[in-house]
N, C-alpha and C. Protein backbone atom coordinates (compact mmCIF):
# COMPACT_ATOMS: atom_id res chain seq x y z
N UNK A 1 143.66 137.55 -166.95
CA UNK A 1 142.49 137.61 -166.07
C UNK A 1 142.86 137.06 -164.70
N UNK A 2 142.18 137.35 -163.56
CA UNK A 2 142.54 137.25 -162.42
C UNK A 2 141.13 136.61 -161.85
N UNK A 3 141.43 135.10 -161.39
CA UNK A 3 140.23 134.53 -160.44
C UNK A 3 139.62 135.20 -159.55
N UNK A 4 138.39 135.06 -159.03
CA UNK A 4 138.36 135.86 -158.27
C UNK A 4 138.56 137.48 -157.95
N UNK A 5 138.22 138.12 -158.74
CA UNK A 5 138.92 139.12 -159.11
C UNK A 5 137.20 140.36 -159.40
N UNK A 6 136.01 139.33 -159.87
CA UNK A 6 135.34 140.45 -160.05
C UNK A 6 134.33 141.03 -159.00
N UNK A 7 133.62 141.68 -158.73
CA UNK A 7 132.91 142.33 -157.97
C UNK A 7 133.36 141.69 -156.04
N UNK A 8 132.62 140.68 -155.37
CA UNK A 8 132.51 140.12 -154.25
C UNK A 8 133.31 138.66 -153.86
N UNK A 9 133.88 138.93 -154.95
CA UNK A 9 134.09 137.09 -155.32
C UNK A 9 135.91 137.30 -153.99
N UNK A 10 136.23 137.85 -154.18
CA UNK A 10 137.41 137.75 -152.73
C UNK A 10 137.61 139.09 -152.35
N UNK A 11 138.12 138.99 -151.17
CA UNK A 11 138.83 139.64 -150.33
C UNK A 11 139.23 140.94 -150.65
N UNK A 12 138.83 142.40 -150.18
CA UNK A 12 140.14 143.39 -150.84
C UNK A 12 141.35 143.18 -149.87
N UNK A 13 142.07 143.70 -150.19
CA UNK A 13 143.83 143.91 -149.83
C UNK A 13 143.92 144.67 -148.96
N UNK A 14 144.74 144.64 -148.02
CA UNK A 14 144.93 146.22 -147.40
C UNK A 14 145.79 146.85 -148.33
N UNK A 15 146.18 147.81 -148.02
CA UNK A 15 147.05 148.95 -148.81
C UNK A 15 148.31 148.49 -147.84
N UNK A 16 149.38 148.31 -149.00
CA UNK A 16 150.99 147.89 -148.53
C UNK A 16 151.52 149.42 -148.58
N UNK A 17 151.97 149.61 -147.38
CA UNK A 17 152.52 151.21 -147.34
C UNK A 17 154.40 150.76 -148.13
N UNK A 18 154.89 152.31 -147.76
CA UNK A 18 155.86 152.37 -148.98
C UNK A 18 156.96 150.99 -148.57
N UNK A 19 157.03 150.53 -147.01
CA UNK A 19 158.13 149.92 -146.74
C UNK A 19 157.50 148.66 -146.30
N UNK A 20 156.33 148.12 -146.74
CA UNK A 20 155.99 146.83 -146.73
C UNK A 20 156.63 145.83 -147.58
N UNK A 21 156.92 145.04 -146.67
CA UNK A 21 157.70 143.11 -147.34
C UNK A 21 156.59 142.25 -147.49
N UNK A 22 156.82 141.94 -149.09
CA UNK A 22 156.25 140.74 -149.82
C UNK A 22 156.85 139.71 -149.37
N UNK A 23 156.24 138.83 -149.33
CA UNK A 23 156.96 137.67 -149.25
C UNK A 23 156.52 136.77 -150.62
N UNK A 24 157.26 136.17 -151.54
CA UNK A 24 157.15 135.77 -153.06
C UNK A 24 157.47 134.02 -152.18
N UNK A 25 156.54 133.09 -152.27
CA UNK A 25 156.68 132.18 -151.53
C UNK A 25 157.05 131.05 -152.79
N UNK A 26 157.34 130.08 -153.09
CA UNK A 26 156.93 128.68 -154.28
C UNK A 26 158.05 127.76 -154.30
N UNK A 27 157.97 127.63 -155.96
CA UNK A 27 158.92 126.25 -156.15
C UNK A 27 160.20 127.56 -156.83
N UNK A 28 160.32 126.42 -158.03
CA UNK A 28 161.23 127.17 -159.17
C UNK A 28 161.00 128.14 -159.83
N UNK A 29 159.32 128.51 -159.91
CA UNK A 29 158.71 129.48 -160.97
C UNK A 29 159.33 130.92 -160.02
N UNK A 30 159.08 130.71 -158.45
CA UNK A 30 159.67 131.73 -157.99
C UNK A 30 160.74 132.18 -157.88
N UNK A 31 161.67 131.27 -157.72
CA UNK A 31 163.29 131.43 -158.17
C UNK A 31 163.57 131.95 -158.65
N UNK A 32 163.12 131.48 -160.03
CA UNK A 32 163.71 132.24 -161.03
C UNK A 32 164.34 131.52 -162.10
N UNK A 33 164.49 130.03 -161.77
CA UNK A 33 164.68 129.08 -163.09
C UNK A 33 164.79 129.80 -164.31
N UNK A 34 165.75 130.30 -164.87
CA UNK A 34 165.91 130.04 -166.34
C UNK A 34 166.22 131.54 -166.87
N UNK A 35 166.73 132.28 -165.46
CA UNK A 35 166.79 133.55 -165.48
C UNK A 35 167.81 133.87 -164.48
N UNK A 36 168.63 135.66 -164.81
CA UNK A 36 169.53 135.73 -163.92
C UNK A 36 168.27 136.29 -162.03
N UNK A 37 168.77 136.15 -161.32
CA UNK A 37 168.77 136.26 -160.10
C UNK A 37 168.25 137.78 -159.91
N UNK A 38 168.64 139.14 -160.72
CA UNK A 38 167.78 139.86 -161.06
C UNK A 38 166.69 140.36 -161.89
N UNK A 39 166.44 139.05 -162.47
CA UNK A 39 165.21 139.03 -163.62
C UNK A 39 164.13 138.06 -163.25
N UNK A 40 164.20 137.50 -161.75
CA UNK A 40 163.35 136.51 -161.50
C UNK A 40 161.74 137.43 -161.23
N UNK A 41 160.44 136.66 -161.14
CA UNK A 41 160.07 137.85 -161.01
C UNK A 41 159.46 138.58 -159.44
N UNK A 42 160.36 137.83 -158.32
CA UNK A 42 160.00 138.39 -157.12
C UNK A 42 160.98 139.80 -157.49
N UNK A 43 162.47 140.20 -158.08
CA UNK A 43 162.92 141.16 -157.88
C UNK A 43 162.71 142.06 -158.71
N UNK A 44 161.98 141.53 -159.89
CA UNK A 44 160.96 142.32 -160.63
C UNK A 44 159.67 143.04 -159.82
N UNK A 45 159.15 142.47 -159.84
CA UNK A 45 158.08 142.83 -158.95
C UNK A 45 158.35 144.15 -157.71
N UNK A 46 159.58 143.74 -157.03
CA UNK A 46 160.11 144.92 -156.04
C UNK A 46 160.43 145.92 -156.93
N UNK A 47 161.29 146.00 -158.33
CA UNK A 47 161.11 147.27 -158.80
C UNK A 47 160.05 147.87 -158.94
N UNK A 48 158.96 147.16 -159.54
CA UNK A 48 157.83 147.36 -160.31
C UNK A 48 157.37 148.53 -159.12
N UNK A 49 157.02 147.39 -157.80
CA UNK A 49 156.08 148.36 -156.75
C UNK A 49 157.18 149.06 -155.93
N UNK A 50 158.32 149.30 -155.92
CA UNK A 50 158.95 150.25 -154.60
C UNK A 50 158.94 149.25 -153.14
N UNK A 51 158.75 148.06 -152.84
CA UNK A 51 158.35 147.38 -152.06
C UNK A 51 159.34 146.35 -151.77
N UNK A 52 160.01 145.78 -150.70
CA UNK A 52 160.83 144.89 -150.42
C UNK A 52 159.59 143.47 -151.08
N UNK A 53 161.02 142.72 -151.83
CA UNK A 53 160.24 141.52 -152.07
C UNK A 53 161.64 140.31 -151.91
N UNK A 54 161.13 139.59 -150.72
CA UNK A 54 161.59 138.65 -150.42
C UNK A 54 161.30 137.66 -151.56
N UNK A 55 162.51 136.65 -151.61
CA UNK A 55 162.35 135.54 -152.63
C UNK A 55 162.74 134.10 -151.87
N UNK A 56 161.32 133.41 -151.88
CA UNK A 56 161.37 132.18 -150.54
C UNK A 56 161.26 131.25 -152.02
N UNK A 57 161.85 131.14 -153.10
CA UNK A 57 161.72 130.63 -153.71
C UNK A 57 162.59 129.03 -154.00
N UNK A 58 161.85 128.22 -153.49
CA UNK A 58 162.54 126.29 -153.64
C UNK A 58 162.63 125.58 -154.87
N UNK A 59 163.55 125.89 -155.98
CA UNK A 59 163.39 124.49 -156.90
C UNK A 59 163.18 123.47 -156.80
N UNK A 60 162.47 122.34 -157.26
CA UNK A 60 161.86 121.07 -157.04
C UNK A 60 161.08 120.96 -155.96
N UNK A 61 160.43 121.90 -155.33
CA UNK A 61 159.64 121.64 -154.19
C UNK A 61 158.78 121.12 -154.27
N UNK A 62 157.92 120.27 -153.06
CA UNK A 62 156.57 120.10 -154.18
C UNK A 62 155.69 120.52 -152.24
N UNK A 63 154.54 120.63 -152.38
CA UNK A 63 153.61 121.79 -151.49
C UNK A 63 153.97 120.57 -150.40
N UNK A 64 154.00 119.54 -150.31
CA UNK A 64 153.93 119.22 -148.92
C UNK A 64 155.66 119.16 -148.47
N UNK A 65 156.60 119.60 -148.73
CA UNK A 65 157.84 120.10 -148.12
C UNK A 65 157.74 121.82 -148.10
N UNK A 66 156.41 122.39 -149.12
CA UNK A 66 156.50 124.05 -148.57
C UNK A 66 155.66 124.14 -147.68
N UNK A 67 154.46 123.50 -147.49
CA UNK A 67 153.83 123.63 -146.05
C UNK A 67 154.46 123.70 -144.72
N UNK A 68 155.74 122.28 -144.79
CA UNK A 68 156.42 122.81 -143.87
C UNK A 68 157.57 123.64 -143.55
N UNK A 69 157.76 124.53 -144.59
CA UNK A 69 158.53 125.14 -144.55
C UNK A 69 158.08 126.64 -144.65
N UNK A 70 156.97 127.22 -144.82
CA UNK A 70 155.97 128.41 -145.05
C UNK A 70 156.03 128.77 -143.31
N UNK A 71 155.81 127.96 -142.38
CA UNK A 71 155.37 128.76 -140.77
C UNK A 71 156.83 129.43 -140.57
N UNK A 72 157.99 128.71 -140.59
CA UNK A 72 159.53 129.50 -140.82
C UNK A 72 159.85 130.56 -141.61
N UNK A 73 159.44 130.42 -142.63
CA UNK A 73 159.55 131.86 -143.41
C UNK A 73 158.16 133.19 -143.47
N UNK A 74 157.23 132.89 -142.85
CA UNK A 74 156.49 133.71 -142.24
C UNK A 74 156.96 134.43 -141.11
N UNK A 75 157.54 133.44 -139.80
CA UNK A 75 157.97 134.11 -138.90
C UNK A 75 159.02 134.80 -138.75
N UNK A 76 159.88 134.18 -139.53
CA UNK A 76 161.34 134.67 -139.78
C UNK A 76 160.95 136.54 -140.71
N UNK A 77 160.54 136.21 -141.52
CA UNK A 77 160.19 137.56 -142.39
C UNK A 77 159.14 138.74 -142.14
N UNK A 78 158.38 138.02 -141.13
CA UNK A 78 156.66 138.73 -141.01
C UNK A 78 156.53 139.71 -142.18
N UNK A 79 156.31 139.25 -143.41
CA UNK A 79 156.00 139.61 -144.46
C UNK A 79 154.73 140.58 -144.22
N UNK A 80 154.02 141.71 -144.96
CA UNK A 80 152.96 142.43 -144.84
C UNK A 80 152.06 141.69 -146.07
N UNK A 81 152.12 140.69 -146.77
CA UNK A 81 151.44 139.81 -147.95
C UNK A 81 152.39 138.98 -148.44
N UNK A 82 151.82 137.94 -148.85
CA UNK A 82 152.24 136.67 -149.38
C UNK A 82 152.12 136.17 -150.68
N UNK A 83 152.52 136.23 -151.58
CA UNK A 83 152.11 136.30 -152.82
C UNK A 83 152.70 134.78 -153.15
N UNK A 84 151.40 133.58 -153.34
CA UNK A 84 151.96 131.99 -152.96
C UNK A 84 151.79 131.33 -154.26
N UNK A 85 152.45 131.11 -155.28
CA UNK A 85 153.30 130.66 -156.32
C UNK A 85 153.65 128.51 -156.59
N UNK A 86 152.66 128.06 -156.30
CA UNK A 86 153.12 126.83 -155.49
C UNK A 86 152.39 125.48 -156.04
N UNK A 87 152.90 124.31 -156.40
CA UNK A 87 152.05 123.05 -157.01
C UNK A 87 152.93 122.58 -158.18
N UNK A 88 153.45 123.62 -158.87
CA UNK A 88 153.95 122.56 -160.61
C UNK A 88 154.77 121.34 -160.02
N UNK A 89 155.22 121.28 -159.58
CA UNK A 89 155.95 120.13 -159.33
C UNK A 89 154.96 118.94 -158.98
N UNK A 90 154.25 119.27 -158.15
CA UNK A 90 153.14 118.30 -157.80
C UNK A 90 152.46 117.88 -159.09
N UNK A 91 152.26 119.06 -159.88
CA UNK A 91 151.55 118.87 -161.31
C UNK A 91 152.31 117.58 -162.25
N UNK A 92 153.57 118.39 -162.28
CA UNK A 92 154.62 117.59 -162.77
C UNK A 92 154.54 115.96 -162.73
N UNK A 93 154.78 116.17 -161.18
CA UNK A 93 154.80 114.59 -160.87
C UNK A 93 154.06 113.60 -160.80
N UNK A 94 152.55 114.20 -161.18
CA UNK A 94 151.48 113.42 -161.23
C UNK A 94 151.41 113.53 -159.63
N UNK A 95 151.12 113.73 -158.46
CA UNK A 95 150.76 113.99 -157.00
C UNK A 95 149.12 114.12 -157.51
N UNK A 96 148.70 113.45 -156.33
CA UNK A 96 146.73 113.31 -156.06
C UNK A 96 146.57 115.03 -155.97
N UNK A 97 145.68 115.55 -156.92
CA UNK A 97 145.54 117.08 -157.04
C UNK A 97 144.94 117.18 -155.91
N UNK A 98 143.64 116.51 -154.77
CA UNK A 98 143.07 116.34 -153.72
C UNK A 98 144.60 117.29 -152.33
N UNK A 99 145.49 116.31 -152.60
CA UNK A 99 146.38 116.73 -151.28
C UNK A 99 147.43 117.94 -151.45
N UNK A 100 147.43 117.91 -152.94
CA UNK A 100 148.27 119.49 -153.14
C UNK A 100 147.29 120.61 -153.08
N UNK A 101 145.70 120.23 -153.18
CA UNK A 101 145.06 121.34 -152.87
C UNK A 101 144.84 121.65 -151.36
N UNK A 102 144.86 120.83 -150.89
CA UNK A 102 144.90 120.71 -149.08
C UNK A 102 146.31 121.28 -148.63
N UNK A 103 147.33 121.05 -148.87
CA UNK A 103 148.69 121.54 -148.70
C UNK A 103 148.58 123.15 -149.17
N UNK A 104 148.23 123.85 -150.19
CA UNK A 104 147.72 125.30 -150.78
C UNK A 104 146.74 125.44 -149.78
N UNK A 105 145.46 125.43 -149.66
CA UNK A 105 144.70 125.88 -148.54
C UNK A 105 145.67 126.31 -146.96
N UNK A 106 146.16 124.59 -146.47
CA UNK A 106 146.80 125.42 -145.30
C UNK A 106 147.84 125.96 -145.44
N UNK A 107 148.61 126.21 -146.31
CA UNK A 107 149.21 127.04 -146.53
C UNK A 107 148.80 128.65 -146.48
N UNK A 108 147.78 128.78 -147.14
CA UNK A 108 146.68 130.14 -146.83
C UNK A 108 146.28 130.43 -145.76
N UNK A 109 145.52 129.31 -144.46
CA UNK A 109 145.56 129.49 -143.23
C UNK A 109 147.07 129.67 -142.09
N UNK A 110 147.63 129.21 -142.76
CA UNK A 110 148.95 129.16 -142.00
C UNK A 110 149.58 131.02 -141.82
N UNK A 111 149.16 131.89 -143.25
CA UNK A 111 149.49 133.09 -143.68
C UNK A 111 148.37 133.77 -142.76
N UNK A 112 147.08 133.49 -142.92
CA UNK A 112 145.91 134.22 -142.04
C UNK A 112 145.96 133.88 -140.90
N UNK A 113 145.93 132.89 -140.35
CA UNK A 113 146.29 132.75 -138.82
C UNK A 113 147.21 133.74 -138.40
N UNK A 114 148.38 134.59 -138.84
CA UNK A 114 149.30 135.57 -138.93
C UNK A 114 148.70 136.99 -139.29
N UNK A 115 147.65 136.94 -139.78
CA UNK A 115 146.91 138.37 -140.33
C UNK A 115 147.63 138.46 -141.49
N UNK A 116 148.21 137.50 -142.34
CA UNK A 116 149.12 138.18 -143.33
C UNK A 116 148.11 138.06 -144.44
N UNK A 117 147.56 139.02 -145.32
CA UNK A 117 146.88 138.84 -146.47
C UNK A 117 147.68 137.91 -147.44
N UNK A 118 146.83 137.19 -148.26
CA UNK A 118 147.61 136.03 -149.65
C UNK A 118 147.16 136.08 -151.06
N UNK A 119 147.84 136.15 -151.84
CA UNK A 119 147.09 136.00 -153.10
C UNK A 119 148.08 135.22 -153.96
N UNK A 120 147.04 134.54 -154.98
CA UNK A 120 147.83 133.18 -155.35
C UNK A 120 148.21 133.40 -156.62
N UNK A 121 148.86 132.56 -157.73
CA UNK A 121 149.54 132.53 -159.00
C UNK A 121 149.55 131.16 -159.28
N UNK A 122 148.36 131.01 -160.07
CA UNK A 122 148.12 129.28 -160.38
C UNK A 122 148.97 128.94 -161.13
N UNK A 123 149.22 127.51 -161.18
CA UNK A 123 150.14 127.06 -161.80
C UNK A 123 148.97 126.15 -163.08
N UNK A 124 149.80 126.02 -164.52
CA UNK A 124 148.71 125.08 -165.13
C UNK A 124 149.50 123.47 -165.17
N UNK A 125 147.68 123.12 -165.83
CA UNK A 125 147.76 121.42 -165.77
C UNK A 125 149.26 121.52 -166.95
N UNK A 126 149.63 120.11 -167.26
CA UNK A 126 150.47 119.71 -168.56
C UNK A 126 149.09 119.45 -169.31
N UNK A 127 149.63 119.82 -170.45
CA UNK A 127 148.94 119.46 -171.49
C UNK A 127 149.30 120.30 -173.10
N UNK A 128 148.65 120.20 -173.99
CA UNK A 128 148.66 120.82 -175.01
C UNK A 128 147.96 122.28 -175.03
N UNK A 129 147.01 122.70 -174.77
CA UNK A 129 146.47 123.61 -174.50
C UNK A 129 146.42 123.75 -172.96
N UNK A 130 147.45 124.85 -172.10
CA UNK A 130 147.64 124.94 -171.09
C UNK A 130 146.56 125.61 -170.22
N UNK A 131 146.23 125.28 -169.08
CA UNK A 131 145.34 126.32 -168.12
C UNK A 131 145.33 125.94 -167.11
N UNK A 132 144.82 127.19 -166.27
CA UNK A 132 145.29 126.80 -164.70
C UNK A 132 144.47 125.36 -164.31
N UNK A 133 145.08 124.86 -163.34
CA UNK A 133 144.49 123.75 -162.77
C UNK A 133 143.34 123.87 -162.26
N UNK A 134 142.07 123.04 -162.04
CA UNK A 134 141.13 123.57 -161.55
C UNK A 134 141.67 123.47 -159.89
N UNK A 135 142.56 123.20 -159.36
CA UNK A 135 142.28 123.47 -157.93
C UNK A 135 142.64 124.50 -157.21
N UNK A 136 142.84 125.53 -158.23
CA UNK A 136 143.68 127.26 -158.07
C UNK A 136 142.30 127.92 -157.80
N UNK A 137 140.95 127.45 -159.28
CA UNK A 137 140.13 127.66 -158.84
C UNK A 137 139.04 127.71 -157.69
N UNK A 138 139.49 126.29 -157.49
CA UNK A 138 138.63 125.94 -156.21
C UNK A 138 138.72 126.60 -154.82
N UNK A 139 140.23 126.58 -154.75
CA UNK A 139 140.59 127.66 -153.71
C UNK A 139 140.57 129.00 -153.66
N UNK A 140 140.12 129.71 -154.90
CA UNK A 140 140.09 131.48 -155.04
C UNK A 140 138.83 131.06 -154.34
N UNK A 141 137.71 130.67 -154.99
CA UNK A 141 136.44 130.59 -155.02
C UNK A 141 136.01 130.54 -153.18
N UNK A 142 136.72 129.00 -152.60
CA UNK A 142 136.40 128.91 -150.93
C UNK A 142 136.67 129.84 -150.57
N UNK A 143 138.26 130.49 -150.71
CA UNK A 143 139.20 131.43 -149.72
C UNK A 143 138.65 132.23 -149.91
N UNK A 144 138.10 133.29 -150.99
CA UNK A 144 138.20 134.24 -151.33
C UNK A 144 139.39 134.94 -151.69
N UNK A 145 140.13 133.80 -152.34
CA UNK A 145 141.81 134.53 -152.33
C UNK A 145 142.06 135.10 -153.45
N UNK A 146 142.24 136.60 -153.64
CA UNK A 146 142.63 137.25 -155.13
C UNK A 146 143.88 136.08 -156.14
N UNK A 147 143.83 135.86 -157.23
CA UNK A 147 144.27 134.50 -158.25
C UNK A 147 144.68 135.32 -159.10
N UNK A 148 145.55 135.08 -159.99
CA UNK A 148 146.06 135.47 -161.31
C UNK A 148 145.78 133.93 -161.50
N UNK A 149 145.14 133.83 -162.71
CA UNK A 149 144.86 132.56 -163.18
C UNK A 149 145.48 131.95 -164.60
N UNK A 150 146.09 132.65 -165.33
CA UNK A 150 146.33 132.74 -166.70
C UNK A 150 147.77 133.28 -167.17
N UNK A 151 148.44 133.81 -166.29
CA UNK A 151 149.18 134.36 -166.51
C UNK A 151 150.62 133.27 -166.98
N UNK A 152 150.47 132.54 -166.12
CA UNK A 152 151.64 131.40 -166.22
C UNK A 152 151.42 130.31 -167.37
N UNK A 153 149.96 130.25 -167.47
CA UNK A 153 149.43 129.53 -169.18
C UNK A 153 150.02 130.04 -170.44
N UNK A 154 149.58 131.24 -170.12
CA UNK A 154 150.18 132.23 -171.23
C UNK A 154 151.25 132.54 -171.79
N UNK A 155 152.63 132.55 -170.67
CA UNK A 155 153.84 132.62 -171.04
C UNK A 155 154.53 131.36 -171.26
N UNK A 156 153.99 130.10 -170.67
CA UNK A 156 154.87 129.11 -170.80
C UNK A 156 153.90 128.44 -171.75
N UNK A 157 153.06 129.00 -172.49
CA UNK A 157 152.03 128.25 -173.76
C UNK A 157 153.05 129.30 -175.27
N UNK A 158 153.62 130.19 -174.53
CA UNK A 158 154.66 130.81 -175.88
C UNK A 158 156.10 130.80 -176.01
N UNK A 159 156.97 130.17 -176.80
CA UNK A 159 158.14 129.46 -176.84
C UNK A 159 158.96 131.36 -176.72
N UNK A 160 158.24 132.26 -177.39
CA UNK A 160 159.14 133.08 -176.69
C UNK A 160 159.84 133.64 -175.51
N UNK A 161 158.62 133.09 -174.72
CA UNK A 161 158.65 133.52 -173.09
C UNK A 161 159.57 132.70 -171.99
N UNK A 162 159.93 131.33 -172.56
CA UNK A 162 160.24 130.07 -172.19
C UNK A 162 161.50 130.27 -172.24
N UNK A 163 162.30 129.60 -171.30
CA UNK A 163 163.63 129.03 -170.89
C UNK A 163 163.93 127.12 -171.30
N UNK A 164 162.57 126.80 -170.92
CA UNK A 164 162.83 125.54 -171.43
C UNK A 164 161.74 124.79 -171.04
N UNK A 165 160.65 123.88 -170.91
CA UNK A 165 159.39 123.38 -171.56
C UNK A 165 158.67 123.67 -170.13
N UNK A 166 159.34 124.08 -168.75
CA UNK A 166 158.49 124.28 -167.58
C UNK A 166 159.54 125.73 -166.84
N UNK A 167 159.94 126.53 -167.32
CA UNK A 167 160.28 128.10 -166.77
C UNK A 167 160.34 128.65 -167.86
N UNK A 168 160.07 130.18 -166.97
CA UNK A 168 159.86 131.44 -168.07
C UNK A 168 161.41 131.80 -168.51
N UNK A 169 161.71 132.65 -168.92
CA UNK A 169 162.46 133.40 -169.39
C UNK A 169 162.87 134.73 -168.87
N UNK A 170 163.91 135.73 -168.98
CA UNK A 170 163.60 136.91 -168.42
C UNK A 170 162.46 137.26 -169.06
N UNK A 171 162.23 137.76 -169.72
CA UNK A 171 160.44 138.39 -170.73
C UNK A 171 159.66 137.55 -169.96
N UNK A 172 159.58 136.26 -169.84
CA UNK A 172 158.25 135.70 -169.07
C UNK A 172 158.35 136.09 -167.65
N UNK A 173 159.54 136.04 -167.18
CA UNK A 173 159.36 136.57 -165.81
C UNK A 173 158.82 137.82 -165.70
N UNK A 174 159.19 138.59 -166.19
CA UNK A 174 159.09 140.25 -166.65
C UNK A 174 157.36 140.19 -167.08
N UNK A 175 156.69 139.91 -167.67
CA UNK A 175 155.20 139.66 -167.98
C UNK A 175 154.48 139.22 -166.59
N UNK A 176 155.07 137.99 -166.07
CA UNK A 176 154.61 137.47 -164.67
C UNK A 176 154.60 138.33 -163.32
N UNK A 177 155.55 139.45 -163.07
CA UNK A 177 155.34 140.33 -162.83
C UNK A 177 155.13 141.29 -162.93
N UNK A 178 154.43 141.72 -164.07
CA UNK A 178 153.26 142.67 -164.19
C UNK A 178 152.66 142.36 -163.82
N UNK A 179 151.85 141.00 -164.36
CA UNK A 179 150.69 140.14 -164.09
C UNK A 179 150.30 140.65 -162.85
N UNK A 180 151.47 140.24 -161.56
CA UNK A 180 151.26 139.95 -159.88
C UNK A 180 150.65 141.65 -159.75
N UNK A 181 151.98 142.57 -160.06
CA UNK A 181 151.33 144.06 -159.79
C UNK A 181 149.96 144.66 -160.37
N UNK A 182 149.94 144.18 -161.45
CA UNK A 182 148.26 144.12 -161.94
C UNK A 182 147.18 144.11 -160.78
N UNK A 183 147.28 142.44 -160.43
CA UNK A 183 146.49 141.84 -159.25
C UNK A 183 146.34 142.43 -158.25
N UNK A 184 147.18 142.72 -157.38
CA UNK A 184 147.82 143.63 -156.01
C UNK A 184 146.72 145.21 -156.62
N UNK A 185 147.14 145.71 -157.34
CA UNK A 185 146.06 147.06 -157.86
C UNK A 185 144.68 147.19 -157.99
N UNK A 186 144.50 145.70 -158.84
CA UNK A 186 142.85 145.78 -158.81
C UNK A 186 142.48 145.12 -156.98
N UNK A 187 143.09 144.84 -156.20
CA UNK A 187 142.45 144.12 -155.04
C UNK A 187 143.15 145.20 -153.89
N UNK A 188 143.46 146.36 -154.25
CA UNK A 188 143.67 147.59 -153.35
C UNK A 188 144.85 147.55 -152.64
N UNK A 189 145.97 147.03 -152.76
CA UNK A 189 147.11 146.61 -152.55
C UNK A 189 147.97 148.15 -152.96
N UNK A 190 147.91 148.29 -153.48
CA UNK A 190 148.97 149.34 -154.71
C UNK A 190 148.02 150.17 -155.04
């Protein structure tokens, strides 16, 4: 399921023509941790849609070293959408959920101030029964920002999908980008 996702609740997409650049923004989940370099799922995703997909992807990052590092790889790339991937680490580390949600927001303004459309890929809390954090929510809901909300619960809540207790696998990557092309379709993207 995708936050934000039903009737008015965000934003449609523009339509990414055939030679539009993604930009796949995050920590490790975007990388590709736990997978080869063509199974991560930004270069998944570029098969999937026909679409250049950049991979701005930082292991161990946590949102307030990608905030400042998001206005550089915006300008450097002028991506046509942003697909922003971003927080486990913060999750991880126990970080005040208050300032990693403030760090995600301007991160979103930082992309719109640019005209660049964004759509997000929550990350979940730790726990036993995994789910997105509520502050993925909070921000579909203000922004109006199209969310995949579940997707990353789902694969790293199944030991098949897993590389090791916080990355996917190729198959989880491979699921995670469906997930994204899913999203991008229902919000007029694709």
């Amino acid at each position: 399921m995708s936050l934000a996702a039903c009737g008015d609740a965000a934003d449609p997409l523009p339509r990414l023509a055939p030679d539009a650049v993604i930009l796949a923004f995050g920590d490790s989940l975007t990388f590709g941790t736990g997978a080869r370099d063509y199974q991560s799922y930004p270069a998944l995703l570029a098969t999937r849609t026909g679409r250049t997909v950049i991979n701005a992807g930082k292991p161990g990052e946590e949102t307030v070293h990608g905030l400042r590092r998001l206005a550089r790889e915006l300008d450097r790339h002028q991506p046509d959408l942003l697909v922003l991937c971003h927080g486990g680490n913060d999750i991880l580390r126990k970080r005040d959920p208050a300032a990693t949600e403030a760090n995600l927001r301007e991160m979103i303004a930082l992309a719109r101030q640019r005209s660049i459309p964004v759509v997000m890929i929550a990350v979940p809390n730790i726990g036993f029964f995994l789910s997105a954090a509520d502050l993925y929510e909070n921000i579909a809901e203000d922004l109006r920002v199209p969310t995949q909300d579940d997707i990353l619960a789902d694969v790293l809540g199944d030991n098949r999908f897993k590389s090791d207790h916080v990355h996917p696998n190729a198959a989880g990557y491979a699921r995670l980008a469906e997930a994204v092309e899913a999203l991008l379709m229902d919000h007029g993207a694709l």
